[in-house]
N, C-alpha and C. Protein backbone atom coordinates (compact mmCIF):
# COMPACT_ATOMS: atom_id res chain seq x y z
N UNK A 1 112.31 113.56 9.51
CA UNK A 1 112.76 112.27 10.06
C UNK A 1 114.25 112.02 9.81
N UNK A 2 114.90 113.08 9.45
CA UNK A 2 116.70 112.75 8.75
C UNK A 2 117.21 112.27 9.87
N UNK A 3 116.98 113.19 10.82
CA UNK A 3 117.71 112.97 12.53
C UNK A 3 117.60 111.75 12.91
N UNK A 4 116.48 111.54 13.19
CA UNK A 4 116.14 109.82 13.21
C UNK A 4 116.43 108.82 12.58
N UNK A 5 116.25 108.83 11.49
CA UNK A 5 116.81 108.06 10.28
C UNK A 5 118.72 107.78 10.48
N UNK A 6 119.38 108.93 10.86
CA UNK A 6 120.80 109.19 11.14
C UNK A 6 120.98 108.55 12.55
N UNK A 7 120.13 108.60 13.57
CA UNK A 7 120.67 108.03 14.99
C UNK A 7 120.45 106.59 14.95
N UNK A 8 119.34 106.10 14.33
CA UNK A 8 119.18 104.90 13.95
C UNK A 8 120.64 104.11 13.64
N UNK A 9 120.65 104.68 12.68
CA UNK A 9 122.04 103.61 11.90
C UNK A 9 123.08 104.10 12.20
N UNK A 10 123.75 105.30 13.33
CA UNK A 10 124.51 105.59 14.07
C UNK A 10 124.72 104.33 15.10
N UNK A 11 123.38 103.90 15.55
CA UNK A 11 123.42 103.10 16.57
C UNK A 11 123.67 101.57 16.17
N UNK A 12 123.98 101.26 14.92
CA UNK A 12 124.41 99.92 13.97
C UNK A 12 123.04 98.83 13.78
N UNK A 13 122.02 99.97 13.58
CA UNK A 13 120.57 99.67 13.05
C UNK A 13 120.75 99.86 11.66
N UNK A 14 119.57 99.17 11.00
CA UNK A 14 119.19 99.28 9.61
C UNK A 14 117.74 100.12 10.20
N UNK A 15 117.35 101.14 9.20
CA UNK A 15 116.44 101.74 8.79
C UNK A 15 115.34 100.98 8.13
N UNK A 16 114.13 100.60 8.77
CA UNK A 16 113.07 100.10 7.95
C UNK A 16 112.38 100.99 7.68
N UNK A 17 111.45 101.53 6.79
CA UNK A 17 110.95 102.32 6.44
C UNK A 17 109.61 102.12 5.87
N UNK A 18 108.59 101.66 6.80
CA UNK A 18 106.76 101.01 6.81
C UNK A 18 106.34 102.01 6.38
N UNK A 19 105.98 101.81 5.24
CA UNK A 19 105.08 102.82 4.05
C UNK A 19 104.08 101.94 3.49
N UNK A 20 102.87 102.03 4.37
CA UNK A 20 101.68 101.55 4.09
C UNK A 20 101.44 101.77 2.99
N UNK A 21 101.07 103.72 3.45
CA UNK A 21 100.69 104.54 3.06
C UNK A 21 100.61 104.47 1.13
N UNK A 22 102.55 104.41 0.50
CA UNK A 22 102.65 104.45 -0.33
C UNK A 22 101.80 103.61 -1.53
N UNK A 23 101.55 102.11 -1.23
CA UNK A 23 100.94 101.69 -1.85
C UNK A 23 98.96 101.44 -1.80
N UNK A 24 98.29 101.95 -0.10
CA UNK A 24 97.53 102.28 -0.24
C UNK A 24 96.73 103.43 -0.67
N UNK A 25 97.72 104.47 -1.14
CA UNK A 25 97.31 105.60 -1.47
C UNK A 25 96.05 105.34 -2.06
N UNK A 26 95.86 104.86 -3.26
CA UNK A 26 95.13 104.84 -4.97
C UNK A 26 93.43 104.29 -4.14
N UNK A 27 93.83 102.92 -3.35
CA UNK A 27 92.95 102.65 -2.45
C UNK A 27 91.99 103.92 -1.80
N UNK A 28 92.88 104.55 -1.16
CA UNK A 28 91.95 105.56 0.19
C UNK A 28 91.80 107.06 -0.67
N UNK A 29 92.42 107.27 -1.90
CA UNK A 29 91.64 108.31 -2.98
C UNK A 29 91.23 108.02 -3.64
N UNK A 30 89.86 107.82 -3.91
CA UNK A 30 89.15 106.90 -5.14
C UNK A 30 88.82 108.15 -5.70
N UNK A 31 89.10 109.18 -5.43
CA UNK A 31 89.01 110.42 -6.77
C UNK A 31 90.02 110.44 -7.99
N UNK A 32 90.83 109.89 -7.22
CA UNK A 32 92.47 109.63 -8.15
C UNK A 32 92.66 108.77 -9.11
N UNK A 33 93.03 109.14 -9.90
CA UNK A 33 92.67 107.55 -11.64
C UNK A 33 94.43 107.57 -11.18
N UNK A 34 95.23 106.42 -12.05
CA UNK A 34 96.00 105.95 -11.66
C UNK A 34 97.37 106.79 -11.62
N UNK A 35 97.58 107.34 -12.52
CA UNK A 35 98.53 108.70 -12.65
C UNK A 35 98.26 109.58 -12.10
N UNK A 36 97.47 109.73 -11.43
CA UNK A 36 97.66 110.90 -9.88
C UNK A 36 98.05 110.16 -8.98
N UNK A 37 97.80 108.90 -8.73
CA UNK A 37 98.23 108.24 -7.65
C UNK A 37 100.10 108.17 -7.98
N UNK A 38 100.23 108.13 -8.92
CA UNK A 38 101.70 107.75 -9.42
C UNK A 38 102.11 109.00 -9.18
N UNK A 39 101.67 110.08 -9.50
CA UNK A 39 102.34 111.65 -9.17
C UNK A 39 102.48 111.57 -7.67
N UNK A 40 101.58 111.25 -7.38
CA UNK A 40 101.41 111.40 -5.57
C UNK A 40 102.66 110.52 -5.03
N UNK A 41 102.81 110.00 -5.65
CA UNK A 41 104.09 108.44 -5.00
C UNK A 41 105.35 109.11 -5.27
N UNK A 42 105.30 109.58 -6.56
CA UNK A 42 106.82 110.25 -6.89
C UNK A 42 106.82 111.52 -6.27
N UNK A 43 106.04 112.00 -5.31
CA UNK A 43 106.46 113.13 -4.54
C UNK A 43 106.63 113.07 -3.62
N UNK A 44 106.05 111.70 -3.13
CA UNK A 44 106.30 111.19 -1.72
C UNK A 44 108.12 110.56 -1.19
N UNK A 45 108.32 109.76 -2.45
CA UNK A 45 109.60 109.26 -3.09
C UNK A 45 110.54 110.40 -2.69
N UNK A 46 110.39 111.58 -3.58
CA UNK A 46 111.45 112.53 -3.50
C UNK A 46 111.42 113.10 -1.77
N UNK A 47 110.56 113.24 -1.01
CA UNK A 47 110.33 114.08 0.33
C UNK A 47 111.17 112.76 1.09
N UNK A 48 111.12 111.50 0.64
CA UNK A 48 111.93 110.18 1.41
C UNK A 48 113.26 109.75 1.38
N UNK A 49 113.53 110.65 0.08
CA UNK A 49 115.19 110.43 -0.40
C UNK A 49 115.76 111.13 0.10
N UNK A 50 115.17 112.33 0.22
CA UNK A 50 115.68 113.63 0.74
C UNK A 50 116.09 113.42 2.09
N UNK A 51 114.75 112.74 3.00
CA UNK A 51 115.56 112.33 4.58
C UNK A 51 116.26 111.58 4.49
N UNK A 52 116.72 110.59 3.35
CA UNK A 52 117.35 109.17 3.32
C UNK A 52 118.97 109.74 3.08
N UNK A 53 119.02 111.30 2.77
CA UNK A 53 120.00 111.33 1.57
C UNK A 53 121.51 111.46 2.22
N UNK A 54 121.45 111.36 3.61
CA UNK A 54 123.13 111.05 4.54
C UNK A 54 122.98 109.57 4.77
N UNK A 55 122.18 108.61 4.49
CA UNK A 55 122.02 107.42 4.81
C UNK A 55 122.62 106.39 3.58
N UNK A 56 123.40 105.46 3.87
CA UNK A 56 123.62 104.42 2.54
C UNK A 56 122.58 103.11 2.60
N UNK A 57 122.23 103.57 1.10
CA UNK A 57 121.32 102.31 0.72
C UNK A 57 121.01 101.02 1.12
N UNK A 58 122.06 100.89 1.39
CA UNK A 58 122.65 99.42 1.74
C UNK A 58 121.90 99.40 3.22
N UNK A 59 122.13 100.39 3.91
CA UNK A 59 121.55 100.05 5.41
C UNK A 59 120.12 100.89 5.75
N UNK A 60 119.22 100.66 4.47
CA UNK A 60 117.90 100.75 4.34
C UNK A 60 116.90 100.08 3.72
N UNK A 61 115.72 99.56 4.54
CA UNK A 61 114.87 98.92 3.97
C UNK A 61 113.17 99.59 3.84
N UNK A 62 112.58 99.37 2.45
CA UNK A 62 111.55 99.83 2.37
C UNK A 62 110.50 99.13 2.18
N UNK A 63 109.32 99.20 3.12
CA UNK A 63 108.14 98.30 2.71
C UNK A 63 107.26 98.88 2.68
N UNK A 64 106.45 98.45 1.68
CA UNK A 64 104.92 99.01 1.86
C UNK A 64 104.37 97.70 1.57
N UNK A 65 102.71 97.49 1.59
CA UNK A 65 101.79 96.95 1.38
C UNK A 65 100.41 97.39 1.43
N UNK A 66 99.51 96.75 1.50
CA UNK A 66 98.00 96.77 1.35
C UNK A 66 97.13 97.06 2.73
N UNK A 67 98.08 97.14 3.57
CA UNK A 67 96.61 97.33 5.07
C UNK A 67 96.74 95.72 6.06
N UNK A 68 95.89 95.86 6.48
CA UNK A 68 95.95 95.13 8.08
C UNK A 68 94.57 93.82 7.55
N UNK A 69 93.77 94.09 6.61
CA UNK A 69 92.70 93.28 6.53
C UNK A 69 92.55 92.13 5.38
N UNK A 70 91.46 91.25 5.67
CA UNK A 70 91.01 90.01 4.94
C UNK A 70 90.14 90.57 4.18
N UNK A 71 90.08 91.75 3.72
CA UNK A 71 89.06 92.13 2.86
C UNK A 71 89.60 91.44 1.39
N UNK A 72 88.48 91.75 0.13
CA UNK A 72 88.55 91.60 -1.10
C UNK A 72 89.38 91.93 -2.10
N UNK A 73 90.23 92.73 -1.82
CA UNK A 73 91.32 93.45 -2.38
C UNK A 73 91.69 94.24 -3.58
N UNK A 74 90.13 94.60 -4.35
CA UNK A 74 89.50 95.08 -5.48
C UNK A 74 89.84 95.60 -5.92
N UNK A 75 90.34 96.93 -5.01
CA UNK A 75 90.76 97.95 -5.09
C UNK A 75 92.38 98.97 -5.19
N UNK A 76 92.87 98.03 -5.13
CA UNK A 76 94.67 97.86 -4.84
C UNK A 76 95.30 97.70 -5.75
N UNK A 77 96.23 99.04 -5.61
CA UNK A 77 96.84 99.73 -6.98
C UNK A 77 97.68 98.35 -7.57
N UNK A 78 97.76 98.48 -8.71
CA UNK A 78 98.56 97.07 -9.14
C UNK A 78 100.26 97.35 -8.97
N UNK A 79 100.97 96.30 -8.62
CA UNK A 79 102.24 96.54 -8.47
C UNK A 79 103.11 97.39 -9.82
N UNK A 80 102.74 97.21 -10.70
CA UNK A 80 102.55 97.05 -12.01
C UNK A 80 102.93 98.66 -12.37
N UNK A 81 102.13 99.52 -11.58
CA UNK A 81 101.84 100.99 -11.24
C UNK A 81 102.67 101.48 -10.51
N UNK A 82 103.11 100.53 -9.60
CA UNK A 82 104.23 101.03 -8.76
C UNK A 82 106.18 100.67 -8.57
N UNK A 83 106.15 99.67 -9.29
CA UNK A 83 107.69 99.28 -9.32
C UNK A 83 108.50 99.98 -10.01
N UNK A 84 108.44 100.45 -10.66
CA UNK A 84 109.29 101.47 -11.43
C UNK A 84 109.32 102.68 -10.62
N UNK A 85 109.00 103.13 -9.85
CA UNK A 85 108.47 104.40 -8.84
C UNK A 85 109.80 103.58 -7.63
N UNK A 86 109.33 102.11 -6.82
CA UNK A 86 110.02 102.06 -5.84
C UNK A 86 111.65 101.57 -5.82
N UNK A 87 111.78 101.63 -7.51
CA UNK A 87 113.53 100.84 -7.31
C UNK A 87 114.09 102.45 -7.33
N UNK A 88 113.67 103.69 -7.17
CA UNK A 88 113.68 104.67 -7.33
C UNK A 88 114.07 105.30 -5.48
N UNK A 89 113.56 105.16 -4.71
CA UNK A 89 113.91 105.32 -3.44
C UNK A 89 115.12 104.85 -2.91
N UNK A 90 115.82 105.62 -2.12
CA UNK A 90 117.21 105.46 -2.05
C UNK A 90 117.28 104.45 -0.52
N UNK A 91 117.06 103.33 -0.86
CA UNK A 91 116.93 101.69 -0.17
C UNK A 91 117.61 100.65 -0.82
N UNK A 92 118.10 99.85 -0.26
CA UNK A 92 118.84 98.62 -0.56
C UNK A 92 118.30 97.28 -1.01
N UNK A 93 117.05 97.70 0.20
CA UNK A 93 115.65 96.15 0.20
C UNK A 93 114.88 97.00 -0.27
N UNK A 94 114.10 96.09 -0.97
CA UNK A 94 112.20 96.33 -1.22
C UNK A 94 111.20 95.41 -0.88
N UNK A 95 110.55 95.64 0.49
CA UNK A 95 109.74 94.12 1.06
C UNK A 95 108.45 94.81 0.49
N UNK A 96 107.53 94.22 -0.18
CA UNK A 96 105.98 94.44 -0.54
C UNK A 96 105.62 92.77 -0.85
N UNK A 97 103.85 93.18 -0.76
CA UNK A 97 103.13 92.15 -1.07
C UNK A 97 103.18 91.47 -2.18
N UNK A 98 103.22 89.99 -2.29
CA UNK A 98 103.62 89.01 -3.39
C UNK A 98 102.83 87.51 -3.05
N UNK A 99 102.39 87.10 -1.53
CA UNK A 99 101.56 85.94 -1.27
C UNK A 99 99.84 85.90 -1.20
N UNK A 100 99.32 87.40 -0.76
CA UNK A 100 98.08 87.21 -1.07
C UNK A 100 97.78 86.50 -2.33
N UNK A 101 96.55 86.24 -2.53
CA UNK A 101 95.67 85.66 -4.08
C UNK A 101 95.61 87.06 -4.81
N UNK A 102 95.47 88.29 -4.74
CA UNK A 102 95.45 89.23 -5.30
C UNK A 102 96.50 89.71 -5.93
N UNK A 103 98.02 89.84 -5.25
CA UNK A 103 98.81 90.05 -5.69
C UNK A 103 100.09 89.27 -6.07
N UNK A 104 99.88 87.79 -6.16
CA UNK A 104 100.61 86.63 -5.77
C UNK A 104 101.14 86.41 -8.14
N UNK A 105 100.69 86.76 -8.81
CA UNK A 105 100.84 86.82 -10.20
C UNK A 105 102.28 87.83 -10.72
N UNK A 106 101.97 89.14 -9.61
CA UNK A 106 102.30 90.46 -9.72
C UNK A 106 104.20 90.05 -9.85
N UNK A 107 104.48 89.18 -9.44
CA UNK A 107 106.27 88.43 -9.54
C UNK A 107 107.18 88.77 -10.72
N UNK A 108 106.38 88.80 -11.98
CA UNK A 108 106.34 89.07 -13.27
C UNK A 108 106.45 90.22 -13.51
N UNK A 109 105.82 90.94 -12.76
CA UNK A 109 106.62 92.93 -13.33
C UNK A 109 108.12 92.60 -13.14
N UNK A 110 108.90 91.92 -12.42
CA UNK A 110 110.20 92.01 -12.88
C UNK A 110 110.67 91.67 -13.65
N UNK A 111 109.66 91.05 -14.81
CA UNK A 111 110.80 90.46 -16.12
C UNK A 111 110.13 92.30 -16.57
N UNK A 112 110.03 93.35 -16.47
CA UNK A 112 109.73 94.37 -17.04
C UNK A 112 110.47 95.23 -16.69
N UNK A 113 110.26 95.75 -14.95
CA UNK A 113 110.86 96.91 -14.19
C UNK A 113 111.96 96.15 -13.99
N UNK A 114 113.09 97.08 -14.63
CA UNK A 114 114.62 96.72 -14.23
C UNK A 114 115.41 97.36 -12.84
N UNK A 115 115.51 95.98 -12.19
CA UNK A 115 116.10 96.12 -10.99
C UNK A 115 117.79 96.59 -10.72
N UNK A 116 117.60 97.79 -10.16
CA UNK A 116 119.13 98.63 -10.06
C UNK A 116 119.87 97.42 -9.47
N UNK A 117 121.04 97.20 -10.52
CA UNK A 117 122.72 95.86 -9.57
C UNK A 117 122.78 96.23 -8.45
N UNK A 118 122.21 97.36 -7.11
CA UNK A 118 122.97 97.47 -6.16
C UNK A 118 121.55 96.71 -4.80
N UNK A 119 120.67 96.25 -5.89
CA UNK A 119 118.81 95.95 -4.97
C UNK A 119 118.54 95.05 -4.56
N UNK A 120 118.20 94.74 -3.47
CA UNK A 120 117.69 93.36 -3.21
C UNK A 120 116.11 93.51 -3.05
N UNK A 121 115.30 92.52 -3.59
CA UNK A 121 113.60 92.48 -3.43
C UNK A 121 113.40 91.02 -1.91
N UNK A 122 112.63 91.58 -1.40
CA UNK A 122 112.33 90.86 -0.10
C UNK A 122 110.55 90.90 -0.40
N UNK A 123 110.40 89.74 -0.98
CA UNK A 123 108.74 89.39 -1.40
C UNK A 123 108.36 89.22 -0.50
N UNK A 124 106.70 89.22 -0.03
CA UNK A 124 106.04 88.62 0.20
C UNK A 124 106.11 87.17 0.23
N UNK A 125 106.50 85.93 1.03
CA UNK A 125 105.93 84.92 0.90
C UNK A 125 105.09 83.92 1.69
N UNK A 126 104.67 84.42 2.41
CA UNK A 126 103.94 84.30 3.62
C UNK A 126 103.01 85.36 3.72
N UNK A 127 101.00 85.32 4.17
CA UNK A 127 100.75 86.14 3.99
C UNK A 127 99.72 86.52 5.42
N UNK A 128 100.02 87.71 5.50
CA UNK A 128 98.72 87.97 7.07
C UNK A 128 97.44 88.09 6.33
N UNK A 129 97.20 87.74 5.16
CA UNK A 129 95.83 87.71 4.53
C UNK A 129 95.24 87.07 4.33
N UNK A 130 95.85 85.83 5.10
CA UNK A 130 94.65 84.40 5.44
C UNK A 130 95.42 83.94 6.42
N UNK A 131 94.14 83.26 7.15
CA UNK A 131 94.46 82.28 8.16
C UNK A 131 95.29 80.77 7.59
N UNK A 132 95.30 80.56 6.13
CA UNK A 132 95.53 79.02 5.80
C UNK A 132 97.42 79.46 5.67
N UNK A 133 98.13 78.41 6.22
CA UNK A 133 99.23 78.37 6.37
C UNK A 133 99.96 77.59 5.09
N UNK A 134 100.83 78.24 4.36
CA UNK A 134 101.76 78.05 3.05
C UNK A 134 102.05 76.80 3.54
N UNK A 135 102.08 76.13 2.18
CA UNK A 135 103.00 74.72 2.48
C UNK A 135 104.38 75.26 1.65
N UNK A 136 105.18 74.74 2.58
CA UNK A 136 106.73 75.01 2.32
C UNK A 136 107.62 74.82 1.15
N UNK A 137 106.63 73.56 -0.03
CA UNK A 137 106.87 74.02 -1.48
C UNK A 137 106.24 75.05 -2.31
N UNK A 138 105.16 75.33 -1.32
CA UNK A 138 104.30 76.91 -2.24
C UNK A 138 105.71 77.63 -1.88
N UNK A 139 106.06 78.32 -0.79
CA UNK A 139 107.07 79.16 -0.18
C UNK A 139 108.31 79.26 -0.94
N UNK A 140 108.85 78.04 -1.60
CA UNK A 140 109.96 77.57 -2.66
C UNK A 140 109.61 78.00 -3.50
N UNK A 141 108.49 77.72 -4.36
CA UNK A 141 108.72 78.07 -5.61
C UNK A 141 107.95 79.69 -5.87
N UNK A 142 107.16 80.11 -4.73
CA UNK A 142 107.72 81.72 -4.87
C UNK A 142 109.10 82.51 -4.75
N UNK A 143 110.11 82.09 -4.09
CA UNK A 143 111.18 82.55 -4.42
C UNK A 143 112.21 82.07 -5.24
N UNK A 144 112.17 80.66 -5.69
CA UNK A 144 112.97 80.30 -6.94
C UNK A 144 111.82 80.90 -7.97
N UNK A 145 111.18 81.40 -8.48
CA UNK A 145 110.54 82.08 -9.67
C UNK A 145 110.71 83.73 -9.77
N UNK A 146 111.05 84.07 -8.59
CA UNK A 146 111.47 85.36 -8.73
C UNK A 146 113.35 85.04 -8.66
N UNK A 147 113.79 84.66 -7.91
CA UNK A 147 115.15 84.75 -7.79
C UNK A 147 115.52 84.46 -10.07
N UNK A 148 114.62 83.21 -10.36
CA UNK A 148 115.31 83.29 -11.75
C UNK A 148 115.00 84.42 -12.54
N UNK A 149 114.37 85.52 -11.99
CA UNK A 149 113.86 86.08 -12.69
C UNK A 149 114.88 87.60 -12.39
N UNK A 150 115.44 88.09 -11.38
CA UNK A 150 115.99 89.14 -10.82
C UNK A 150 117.67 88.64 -10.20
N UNK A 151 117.46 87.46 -9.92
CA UNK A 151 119.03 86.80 -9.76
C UNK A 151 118.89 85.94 -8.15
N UNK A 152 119.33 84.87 -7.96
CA UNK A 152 119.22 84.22 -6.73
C UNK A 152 119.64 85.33 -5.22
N UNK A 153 120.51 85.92 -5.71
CA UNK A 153 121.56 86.76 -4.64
C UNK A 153 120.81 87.63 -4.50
N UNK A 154 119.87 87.88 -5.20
CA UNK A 154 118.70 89.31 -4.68
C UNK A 154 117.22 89.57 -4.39
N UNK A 155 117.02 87.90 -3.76
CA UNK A 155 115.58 87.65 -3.15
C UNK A 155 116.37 87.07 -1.75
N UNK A 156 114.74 88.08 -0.91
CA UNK A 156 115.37 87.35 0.58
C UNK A 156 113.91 87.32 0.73
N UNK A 157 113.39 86.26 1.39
CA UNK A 157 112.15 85.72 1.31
C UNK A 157 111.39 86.29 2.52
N UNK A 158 110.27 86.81 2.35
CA UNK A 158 109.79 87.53 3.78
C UNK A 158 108.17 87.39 4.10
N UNK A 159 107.26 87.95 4.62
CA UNK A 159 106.12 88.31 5.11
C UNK A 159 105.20 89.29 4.06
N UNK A 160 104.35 89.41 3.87
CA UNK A 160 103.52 90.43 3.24
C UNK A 160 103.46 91.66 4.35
N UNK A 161 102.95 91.25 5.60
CA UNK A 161 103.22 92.35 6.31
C UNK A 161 103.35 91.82 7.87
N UNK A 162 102.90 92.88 8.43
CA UNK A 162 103.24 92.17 9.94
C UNK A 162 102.40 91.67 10.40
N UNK A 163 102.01 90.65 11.70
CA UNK A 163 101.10 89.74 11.89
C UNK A 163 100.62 90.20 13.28
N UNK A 164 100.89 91.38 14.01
CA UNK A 164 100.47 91.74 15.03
C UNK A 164 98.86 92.73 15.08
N UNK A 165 98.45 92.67 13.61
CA UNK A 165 97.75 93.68 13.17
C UNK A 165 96.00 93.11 13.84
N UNK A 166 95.48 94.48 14.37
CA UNK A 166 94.06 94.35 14.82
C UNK A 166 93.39 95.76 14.86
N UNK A 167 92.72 95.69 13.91
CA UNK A 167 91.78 97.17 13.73
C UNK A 167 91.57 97.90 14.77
N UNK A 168 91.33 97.10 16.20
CA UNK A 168 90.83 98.30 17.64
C UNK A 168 92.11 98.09 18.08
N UNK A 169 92.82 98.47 18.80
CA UNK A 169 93.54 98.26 20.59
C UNK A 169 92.63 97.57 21.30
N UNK A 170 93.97 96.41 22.07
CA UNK A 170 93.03 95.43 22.70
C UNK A 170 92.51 94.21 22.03
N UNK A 171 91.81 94.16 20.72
CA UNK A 171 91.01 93.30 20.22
C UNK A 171 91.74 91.93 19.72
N UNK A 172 91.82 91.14 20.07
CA UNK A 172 92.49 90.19 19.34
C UNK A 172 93.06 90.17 17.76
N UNK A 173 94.00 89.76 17.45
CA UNK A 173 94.56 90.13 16.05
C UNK A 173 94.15 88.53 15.09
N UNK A 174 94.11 89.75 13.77
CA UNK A 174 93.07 88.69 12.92
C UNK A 174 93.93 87.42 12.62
N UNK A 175 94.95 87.47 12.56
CA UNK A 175 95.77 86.04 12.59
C UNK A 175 96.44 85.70 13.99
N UNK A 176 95.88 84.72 14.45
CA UNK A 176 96.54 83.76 15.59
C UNK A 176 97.64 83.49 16.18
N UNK A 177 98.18 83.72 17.13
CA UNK A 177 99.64 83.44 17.22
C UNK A 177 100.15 82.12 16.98
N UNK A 178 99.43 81.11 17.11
CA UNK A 178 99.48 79.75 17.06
C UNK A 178 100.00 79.45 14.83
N UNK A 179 98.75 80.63 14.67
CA UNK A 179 99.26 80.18 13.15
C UNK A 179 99.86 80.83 12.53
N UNK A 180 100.29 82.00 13.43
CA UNK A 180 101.72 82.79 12.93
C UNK A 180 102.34 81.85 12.61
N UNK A 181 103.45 81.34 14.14
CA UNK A 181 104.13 80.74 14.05
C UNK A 181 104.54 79.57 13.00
N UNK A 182 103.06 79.00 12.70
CA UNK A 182 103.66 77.85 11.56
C UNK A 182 103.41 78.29 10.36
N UNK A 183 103.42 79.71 10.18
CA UNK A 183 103.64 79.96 9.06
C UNK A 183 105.17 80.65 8.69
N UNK A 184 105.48 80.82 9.61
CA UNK A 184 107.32 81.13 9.78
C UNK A 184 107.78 79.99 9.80
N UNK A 185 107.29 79.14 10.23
CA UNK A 185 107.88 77.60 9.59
C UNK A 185 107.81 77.12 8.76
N UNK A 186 106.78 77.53 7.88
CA UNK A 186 106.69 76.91 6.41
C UNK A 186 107.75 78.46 5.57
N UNK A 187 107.41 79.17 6.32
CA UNK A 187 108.67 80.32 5.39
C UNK A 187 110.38 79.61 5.48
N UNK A 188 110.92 79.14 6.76
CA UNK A 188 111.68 79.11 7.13
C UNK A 188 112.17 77.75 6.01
N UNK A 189 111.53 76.68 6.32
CA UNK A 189 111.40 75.52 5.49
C UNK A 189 111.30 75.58 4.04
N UNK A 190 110.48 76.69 3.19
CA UNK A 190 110.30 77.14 2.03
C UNK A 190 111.70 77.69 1.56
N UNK A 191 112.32 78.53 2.49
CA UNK A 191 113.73 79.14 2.12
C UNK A 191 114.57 77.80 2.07
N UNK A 192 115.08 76.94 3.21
CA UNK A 192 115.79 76.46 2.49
C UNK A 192 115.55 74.78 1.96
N UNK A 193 114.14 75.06 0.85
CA UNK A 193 114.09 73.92 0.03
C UNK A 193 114.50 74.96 -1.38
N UNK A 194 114.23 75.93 -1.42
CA UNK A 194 114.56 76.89 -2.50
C UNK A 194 116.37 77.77 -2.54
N UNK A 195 116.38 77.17 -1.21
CA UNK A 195 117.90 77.40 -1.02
C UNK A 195 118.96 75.91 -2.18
N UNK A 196 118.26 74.97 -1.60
CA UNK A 196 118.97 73.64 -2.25
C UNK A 196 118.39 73.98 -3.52
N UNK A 197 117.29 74.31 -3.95
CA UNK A 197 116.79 74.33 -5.48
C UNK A 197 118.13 75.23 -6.38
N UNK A 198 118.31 76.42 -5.82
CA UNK A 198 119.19 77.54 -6.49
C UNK A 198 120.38 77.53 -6.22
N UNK A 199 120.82 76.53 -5.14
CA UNK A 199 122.48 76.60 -5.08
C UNK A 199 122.88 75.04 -5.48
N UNK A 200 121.75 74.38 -5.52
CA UNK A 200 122.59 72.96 -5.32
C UNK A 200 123.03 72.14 -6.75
């Protein structure tokens, strides 16, 4: 993917880089105890840097998350397992899950995993894992609790994942367009009440 990765940001694109995969690994090998899954990530890591490695950081973003569904979430490697692995990929952003109920605690590996001065984290704050729409002080004080925690200048407030998602082709997608939308409004609104919280 170097070629690609290179015409991309030739063309005055940023590189996103949707890596489900990375954090559902542990999920879809249930033969794997947690340090194989972590071996498996740091080899995946190195095969990603490697295409990344004519590209500057700065004009790359990396996301992974949990999948497309409202399931139970039982099973899903803890962030915990993985942050120290992703400030490691040669990316600028890091967008992963942070608003589900499952992984919405997980904010707190950053008073642990030390975030490289050159990183920005793009949480989760909004989530395609329910239909119920954030109220716009939930949305605030997920990113003023991480910003005090990693620095205001290096949270940019985002989505868990994308909202176009539907298991068949064709089938209607499990979140609504109707309640997309007002949930980009309570993101939008959440940013800047947490904007006045941290600058004002």
């Amino acid at each position: 993917m170097r070629e690609e990765y290179e015409v991309i940001v030739a063309a005055g694109f940023q590189v996103q880089i949707d890596d489900p995969r990375f954090a559902m690994h542990y999920m879809l090998s249930p033969d794997e105890d947690v340090e194989q899954a972590r071996a498996w990530a740091r080899r995946r890591v190195e095969a990603l840097n490697h295409a990344l490695r004519s590209i500057p950081p700065e004009r790359v973003r990396h996301h992974t998350c949990y999948g497309i569904n409202m399931g139970p979430r039982t099973s899903d490697m803890e962030l915990k397992h993985l942050a120290d692995i992703i400030v490691t990929i040669k990316a600028g952003f890091y967008s992963f899950e942070m608003a589900n109920p499952r992984h919405e605690h997980e904010w707190r590996v950053w008073e642990h995993v030390e975030l490289p001065a050159d990183k920005v984290l793009i949480p989760g704050c909004i989530t395609h894992a329910s239909v119920i729409v954030e109220h716009p002080e939930l949305v605030a004080e997920r990113i003023v609790r991480l910003a005090k925690v990693v620095g205001r200048e290096r949270v940019i407030a985002g989505s868990d994942c994308g909202f176009a998602s539907t298991l068949v082709a064709g089938q209607r997608p499990e979140v609504e367009a109707e309640i997309v939308w007002a949930k980009f409004d309570s993101l939008a609104e959440g940013a800047r009440i947490a904007t006045r919280t941290l600058w004002g």
